[in-house]
C-alpha atoms as a PDB file:
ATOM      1  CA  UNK A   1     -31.041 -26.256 -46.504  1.00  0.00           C
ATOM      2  CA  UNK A   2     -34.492 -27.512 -48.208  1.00  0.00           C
ATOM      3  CA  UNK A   3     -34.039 -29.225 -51.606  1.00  0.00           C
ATOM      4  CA  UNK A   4     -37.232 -28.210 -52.482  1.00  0.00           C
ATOM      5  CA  UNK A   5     -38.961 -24.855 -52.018  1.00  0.00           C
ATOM      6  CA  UNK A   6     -42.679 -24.859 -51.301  1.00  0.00           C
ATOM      7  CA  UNK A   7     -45.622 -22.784 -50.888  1.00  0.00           C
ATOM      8  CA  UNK A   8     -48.196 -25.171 -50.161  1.00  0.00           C
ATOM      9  CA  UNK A   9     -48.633 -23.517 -46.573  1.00  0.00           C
ATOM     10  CA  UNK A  10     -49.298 -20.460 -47.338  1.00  0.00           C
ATOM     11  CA  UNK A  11     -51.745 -21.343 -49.801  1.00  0.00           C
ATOM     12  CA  UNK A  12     -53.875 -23.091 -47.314  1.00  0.00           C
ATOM     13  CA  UNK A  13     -53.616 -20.136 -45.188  1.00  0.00           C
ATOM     14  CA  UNK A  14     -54.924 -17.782 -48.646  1.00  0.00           C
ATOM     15  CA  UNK A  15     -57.926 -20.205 -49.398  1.00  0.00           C
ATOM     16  CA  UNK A  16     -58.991 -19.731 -45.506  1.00  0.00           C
ATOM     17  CA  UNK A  17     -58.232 -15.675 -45.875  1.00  0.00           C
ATOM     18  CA  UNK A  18     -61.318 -14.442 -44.335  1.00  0.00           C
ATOM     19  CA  UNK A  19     -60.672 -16.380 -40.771  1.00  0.00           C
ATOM     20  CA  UNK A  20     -57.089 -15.407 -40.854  1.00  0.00           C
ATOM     21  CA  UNK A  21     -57.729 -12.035 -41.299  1.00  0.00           C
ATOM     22  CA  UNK A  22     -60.406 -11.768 -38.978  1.00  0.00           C
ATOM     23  CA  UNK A  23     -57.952 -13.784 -35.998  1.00  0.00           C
ATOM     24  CA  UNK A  24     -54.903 -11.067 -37.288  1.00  0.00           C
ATOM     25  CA  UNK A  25     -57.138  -7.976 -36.733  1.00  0.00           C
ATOM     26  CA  UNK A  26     -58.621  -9.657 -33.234  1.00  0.00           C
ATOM     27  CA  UNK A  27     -54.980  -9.966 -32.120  1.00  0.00           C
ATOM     28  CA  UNK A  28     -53.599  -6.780 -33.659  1.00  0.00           C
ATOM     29  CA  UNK A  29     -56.246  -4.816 -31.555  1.00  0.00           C
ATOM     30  CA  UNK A  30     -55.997  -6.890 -28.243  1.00  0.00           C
ATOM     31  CA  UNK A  31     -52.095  -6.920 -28.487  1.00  0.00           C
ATOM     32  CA  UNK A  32     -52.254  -3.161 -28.891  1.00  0.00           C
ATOM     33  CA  UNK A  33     -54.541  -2.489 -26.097  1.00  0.00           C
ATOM     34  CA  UNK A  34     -53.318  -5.014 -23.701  1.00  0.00           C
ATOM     35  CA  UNK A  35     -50.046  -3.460 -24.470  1.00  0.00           C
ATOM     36  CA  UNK A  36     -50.869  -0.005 -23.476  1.00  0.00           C
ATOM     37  CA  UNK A  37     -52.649  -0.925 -20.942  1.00  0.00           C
ATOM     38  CA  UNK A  38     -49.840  -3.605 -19.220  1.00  0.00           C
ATOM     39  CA  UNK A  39     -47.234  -0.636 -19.204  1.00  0.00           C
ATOM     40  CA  UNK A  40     -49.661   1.653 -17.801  1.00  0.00           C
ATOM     41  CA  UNK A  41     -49.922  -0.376 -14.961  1.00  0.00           C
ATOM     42  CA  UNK A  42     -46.898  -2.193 -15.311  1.00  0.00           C
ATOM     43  CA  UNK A  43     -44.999   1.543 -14.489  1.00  0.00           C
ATOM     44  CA  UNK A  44     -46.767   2.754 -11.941  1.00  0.00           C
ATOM     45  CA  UNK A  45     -47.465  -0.142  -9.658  1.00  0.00           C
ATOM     46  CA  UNK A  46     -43.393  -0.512 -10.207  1.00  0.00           C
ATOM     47  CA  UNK A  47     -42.881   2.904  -9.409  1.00  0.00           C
ATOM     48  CA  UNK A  48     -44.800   3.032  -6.082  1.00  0.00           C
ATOM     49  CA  UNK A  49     -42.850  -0.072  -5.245  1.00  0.00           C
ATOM     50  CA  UNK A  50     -39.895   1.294  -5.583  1.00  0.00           C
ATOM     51  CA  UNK A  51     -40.000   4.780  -3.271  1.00  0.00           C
ATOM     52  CA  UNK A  52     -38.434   3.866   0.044  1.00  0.00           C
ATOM     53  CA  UNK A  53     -40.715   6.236   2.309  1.00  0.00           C
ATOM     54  CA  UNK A  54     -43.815   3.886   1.029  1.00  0.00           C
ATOM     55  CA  UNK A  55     -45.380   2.914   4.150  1.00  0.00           C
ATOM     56  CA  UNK A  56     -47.108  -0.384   2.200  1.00  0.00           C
ATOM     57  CA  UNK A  57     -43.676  -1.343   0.167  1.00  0.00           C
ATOM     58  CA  UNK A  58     -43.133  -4.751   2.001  1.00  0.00           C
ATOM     59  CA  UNK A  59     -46.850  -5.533   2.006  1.00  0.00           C
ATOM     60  CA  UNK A  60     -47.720  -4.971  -1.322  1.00  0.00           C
ATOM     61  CA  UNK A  61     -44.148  -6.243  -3.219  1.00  0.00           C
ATOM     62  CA  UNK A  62     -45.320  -9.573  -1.194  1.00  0.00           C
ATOM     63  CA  UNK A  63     -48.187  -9.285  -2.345  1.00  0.00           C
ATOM     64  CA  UNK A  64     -47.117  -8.917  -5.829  1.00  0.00           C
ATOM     65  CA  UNK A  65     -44.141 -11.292  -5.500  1.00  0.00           C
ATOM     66  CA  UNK A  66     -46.346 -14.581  -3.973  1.00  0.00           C
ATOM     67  CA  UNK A  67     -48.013 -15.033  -7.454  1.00  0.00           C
ATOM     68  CA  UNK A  68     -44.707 -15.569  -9.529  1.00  0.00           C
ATOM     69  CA  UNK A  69     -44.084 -18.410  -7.248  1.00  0.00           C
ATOM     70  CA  UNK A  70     -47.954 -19.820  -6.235  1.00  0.00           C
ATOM     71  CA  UNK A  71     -50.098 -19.726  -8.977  1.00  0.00           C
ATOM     72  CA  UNK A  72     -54.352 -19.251  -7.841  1.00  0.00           C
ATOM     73  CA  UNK A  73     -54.948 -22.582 -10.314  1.00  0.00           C
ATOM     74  CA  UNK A  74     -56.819 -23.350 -13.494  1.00  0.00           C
ATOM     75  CA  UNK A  75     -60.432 -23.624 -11.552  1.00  0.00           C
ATOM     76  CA  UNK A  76     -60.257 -20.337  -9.665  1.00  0.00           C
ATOM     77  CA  UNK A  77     -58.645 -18.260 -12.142  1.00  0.00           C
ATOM     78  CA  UNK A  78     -61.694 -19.538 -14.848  1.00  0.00           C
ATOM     79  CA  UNK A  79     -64.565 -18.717 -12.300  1.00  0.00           C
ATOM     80  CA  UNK A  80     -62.867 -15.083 -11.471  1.00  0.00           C
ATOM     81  CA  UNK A  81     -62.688 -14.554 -14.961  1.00  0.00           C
ATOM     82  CA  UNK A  82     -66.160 -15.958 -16.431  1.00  0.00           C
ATOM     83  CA  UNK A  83     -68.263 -15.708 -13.393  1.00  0.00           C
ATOM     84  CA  UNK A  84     -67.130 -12.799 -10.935  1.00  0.00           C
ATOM     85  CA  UNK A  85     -65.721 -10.775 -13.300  1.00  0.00           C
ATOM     86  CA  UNK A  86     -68.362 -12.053 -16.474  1.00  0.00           C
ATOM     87  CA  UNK A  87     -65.458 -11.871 -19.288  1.00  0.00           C
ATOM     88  CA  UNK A  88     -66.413 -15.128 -20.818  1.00  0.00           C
ATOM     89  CA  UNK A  89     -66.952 -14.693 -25.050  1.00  0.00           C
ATOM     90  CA  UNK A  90     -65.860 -10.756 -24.627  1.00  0.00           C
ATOM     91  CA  UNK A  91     -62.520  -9.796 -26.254  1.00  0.00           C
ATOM     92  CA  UNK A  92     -61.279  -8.341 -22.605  1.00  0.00           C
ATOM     93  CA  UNK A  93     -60.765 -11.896 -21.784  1.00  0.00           C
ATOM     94  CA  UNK A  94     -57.973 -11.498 -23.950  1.00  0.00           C
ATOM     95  CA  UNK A  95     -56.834  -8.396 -22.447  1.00  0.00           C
ATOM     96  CA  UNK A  96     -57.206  -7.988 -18.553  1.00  0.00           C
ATOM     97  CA  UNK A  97     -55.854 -10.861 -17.949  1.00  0.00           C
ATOM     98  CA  UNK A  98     -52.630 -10.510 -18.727  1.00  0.00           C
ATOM     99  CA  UNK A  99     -52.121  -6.999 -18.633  1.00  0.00           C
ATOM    100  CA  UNK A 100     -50.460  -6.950 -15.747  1.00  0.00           C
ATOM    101  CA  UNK A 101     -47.254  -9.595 -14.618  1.00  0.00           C
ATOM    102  CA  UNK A 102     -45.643  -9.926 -11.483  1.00  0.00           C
ATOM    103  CA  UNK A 103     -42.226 -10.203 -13.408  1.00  0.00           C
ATOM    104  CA  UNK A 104     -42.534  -7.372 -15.248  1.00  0.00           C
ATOM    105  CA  UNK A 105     -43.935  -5.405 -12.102  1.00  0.00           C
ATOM    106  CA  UNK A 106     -41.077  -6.237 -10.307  1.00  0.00           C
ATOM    107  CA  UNK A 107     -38.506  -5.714 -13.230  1.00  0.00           C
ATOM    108  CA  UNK A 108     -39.871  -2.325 -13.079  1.00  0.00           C
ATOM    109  CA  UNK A 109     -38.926  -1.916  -9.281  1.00  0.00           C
ATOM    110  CA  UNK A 110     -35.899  -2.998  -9.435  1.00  0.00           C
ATOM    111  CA  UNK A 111     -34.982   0.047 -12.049  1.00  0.00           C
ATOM    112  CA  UNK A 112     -36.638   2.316 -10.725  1.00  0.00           C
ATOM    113  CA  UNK A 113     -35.097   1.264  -7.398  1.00  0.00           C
ATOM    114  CA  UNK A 114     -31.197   1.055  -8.413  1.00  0.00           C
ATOM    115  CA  UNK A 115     -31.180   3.256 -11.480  1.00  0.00           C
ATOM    116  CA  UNK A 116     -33.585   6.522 -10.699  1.00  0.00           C
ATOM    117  CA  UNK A 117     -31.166   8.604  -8.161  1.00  0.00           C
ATOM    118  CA  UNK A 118     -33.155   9.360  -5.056  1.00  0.00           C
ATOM    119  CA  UNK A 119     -31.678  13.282  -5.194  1.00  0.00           C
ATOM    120  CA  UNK A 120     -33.543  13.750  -8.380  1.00  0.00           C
ATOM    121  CA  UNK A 121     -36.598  13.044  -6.943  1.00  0.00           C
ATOM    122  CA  UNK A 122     -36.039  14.683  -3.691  1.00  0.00           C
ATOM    123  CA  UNK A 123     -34.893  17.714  -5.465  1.00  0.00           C
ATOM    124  CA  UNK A 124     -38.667  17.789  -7.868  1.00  0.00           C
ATOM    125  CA  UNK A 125     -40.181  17.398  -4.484  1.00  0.00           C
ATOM    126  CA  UNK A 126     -38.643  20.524  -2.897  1.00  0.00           C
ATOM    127  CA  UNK A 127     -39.783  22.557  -6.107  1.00  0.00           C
ATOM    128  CA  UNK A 128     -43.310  21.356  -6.091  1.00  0.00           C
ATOM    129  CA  UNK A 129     -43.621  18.601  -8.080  1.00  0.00           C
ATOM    130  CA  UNK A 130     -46.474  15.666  -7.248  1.00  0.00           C
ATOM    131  CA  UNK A 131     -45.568  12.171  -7.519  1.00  0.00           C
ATOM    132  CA  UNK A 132     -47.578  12.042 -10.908  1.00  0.00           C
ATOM    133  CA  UNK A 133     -45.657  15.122 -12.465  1.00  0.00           C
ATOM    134  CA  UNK A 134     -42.126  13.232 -11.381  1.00  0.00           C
ATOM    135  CA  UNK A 135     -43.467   9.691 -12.571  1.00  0.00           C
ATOM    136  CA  UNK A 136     -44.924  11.220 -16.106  1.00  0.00           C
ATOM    137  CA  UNK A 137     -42.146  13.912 -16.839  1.00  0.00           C
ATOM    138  CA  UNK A 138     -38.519  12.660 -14.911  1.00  0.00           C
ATOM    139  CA  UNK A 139     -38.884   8.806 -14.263  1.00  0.00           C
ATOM    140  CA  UNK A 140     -40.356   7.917 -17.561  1.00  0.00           C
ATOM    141  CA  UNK A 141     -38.416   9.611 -20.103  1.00  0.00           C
ATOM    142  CA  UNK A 142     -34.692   8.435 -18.588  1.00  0.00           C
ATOM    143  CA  UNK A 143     -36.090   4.947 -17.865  1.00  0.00           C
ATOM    144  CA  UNK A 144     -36.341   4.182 -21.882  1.00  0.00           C
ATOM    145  CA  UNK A 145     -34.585   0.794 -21.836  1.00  0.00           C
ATOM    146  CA  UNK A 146     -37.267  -0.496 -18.893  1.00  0.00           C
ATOM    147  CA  UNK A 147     -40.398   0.882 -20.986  1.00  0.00           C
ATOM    148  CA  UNK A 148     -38.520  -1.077 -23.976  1.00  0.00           C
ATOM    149  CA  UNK A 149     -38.352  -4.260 -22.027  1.00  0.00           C
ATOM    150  CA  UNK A 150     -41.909  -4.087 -20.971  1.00  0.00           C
ATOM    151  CA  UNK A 151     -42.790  -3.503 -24.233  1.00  0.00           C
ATOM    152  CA  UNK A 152     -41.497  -6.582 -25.593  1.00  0.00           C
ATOM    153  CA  UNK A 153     -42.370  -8.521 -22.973  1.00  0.00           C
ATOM    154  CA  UNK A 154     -46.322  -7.688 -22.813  1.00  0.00           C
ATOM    155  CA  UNK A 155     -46.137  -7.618 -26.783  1.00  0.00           C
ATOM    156  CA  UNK A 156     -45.052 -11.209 -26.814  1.00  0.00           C
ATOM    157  CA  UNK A 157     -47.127 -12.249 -23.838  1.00  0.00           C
ATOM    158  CA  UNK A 158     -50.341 -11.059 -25.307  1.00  0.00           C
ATOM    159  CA  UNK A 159     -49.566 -12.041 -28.811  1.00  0.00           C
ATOM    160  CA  UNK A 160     -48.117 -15.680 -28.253  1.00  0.00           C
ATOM    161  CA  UNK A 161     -50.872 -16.166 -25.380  1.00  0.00           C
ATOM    162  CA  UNK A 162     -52.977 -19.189 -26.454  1.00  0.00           C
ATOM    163  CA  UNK A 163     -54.163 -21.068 -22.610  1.00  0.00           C
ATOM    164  CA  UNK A 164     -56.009 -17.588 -21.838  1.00  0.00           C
ATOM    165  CA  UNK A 165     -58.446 -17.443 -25.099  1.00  0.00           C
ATOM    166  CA  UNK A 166     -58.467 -21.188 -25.440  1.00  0.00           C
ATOM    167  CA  UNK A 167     -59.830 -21.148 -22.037  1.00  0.00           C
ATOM    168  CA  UNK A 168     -62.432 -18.712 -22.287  1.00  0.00           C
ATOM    169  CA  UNK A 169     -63.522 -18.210 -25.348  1.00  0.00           C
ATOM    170  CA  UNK A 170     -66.129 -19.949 -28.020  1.00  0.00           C
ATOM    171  CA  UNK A 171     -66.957 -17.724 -30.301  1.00  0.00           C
ATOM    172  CA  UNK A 172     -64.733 -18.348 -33.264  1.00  0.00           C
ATOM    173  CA  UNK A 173     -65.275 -14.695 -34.311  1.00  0.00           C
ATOM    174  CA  UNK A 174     -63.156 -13.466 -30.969  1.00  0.00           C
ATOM    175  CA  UNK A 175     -60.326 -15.703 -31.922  1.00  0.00           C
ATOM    176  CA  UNK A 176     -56.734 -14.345 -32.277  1.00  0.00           C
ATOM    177  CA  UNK A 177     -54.164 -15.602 -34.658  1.00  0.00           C
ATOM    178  CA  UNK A 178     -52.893 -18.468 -32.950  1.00  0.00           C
ATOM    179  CA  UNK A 179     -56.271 -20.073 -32.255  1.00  0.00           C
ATOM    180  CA  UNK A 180     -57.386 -18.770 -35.607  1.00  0.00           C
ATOM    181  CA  UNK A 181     -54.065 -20.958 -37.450  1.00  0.00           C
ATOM    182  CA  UNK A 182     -54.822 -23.839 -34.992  1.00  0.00           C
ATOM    183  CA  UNK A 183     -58.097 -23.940 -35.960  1.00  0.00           C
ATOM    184  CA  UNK A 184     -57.171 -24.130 -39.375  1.00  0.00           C
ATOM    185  CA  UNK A 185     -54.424 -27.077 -38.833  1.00  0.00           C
ATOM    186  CA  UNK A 186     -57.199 -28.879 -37.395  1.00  0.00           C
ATOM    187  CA  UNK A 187     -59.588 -28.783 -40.465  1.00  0.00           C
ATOM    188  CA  UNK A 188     -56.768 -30.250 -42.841  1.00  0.00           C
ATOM    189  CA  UNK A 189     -55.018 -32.098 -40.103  1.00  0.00           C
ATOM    190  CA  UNK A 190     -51.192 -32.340 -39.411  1.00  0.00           C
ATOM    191  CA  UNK A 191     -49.716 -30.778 -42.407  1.00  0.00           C
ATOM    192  CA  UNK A 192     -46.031 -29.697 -41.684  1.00  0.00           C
ATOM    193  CA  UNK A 193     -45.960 -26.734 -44.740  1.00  0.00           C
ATOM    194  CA  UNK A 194     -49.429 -25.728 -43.017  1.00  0.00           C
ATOM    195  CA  UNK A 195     -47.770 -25.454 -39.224  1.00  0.00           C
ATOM    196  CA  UNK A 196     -44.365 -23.995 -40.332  1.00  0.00           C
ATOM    197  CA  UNK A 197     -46.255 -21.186 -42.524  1.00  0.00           C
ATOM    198  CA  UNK A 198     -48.895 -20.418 -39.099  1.00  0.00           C
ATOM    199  CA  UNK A 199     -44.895 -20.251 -37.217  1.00  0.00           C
ATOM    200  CA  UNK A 200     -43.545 -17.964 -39.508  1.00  0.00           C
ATOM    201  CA  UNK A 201     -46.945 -15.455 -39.230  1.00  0.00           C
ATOM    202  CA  UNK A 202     -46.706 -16.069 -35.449  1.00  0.00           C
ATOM    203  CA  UNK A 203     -43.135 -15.052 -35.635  1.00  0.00           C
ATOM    204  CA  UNK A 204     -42.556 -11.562 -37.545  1.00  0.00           C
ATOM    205  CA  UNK A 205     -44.552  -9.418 -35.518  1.00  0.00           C
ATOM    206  CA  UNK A 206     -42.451 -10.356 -32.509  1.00  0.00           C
ATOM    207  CA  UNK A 207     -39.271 -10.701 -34.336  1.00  0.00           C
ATOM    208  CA  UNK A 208     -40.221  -6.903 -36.273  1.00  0.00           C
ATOM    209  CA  UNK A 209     -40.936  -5.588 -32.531  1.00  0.00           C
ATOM    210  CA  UNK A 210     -37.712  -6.933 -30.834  1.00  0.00           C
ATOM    211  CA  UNK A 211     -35.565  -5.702 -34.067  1.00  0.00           C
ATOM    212  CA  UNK A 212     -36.649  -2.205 -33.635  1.00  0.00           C
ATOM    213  CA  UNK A 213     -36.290  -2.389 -29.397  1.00  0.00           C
ATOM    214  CA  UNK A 214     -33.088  -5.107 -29.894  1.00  0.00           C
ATOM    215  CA  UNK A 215     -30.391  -2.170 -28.107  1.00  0.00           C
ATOM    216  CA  UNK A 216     -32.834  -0.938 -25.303  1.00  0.00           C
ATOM    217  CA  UNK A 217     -34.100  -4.348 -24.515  1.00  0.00           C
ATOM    218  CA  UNK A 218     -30.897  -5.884 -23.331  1.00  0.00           C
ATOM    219  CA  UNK A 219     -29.995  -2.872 -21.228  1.00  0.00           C
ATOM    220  CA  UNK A 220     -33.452  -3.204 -19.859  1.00  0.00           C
ATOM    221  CA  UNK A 221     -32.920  -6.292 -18.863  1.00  0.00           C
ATOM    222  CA  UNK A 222     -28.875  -5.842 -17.574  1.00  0.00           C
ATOM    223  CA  UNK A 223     -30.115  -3.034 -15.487  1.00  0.00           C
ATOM    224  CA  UNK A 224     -33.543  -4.571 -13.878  1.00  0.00           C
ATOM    225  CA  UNK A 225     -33.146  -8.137 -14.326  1.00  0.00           C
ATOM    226  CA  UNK A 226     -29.819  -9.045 -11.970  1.00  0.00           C
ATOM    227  CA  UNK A 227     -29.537  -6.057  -9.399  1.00  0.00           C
ATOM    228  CA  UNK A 228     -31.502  -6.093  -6.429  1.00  0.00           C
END
């Protein structure tokens, strides 16, 4: 328990309102977006991963699954990035990078694999159905705790992610919040109240999100995370 209750930290953060605000709508609109986007992907490449009659499914769950355990490096991810793909100083630095994650790719197979019954989508196939119309209107809606899980998990990614725009960004105008507060810290060096109010702005958003997604979250994760 504190004996004494202070406000000094978010003061500092008030006097430097303009960055702060500028960093919270950067991160607000690449969180969103790479959000979106992640379980976009996220779904579907999980999805094709997960149909048995997939002529590809070995190669390309290898494929996916080699990059959870062998990581390309720091030198060849930054030249892919700034060079090939020329996202160096653009906010989709912030986004493409980590809008899609082996983990959650394969936490999406794995539900779709042991929770979706096969019959169901046998039986949309004998009335017509394409694989989008089963993906978009049977898989999706009775695979709510997965989407939730996702959800959280590219939320927090893309929100707490501070190596990717560290890495390739300069322009202080692209930065999110938590190169915005560290930029801060560093103008009136190492003061505790200053890094423990930049914590708590880092933290509600995420805490807010999980809150609201707490119950479908953890059956997400029973139901994709162990069974294989």
């Amino acid at each position: 328990i504190p004996k004494i209750v202070s406000f000094e930290g978010y003061e500092y953060l008030a006097k430097q309102s303009t960055l702060i605000i500028r960093a919270l709508g950067v991160s607000l609109f690449v969180t969103i977006v790479g959000t979106v986007l992640g379980i976009l992907l996220t779904t579907l490449m999980g999805y094709v991963l997960s149909r048995p009659g997939y002529k590809l499914n070995g190669f390309l769950t290898m494929v996916v699954f080699i990059p959870m355990v062998f990581n390309g490096g720091l030198v060849s991810t930054y030249f892919i990035v700034s060079q090939f793909l020329g996202l160096k100083d653009s906010v989709w630095a912030l986004i493409l990078p980590l809008s899609v994650s082996s983990f959650n790719v394969i936490v999406c197979r794995t539900f779709f694999k042991t929770t979706i019954p096969e019959s169901l989508v046998e039986s949309a196939k004998m009335d017509g159905a394409s694989q989008l119309v089963i993906f978009s209107r049977i898989v999706l809606p009775i695979s709510k705790p997965c989407l939730t899980t996702i959800i959280i998990l590219c939320f927090t990614g893309t929100w707490n992610s501070y190596f990717v725009p560290a890495t390739f960004l300069t322009d202080e105008k692209l930065f999110p919040i938590v190169v915005g507060l560290n930029t801060v810290k560093a103008k009136y060096f190492a003061r505790p109240n200053l890094s423990l109010a930049g914590v708590i702005l880092l933290t509600l958003p995420v805490l807010v999100i999980y809150i609201i997604f707490q119950k479908w979250f953890i059956q997400g994760v029973a139901s994709s995370g162990i069974k294989e």
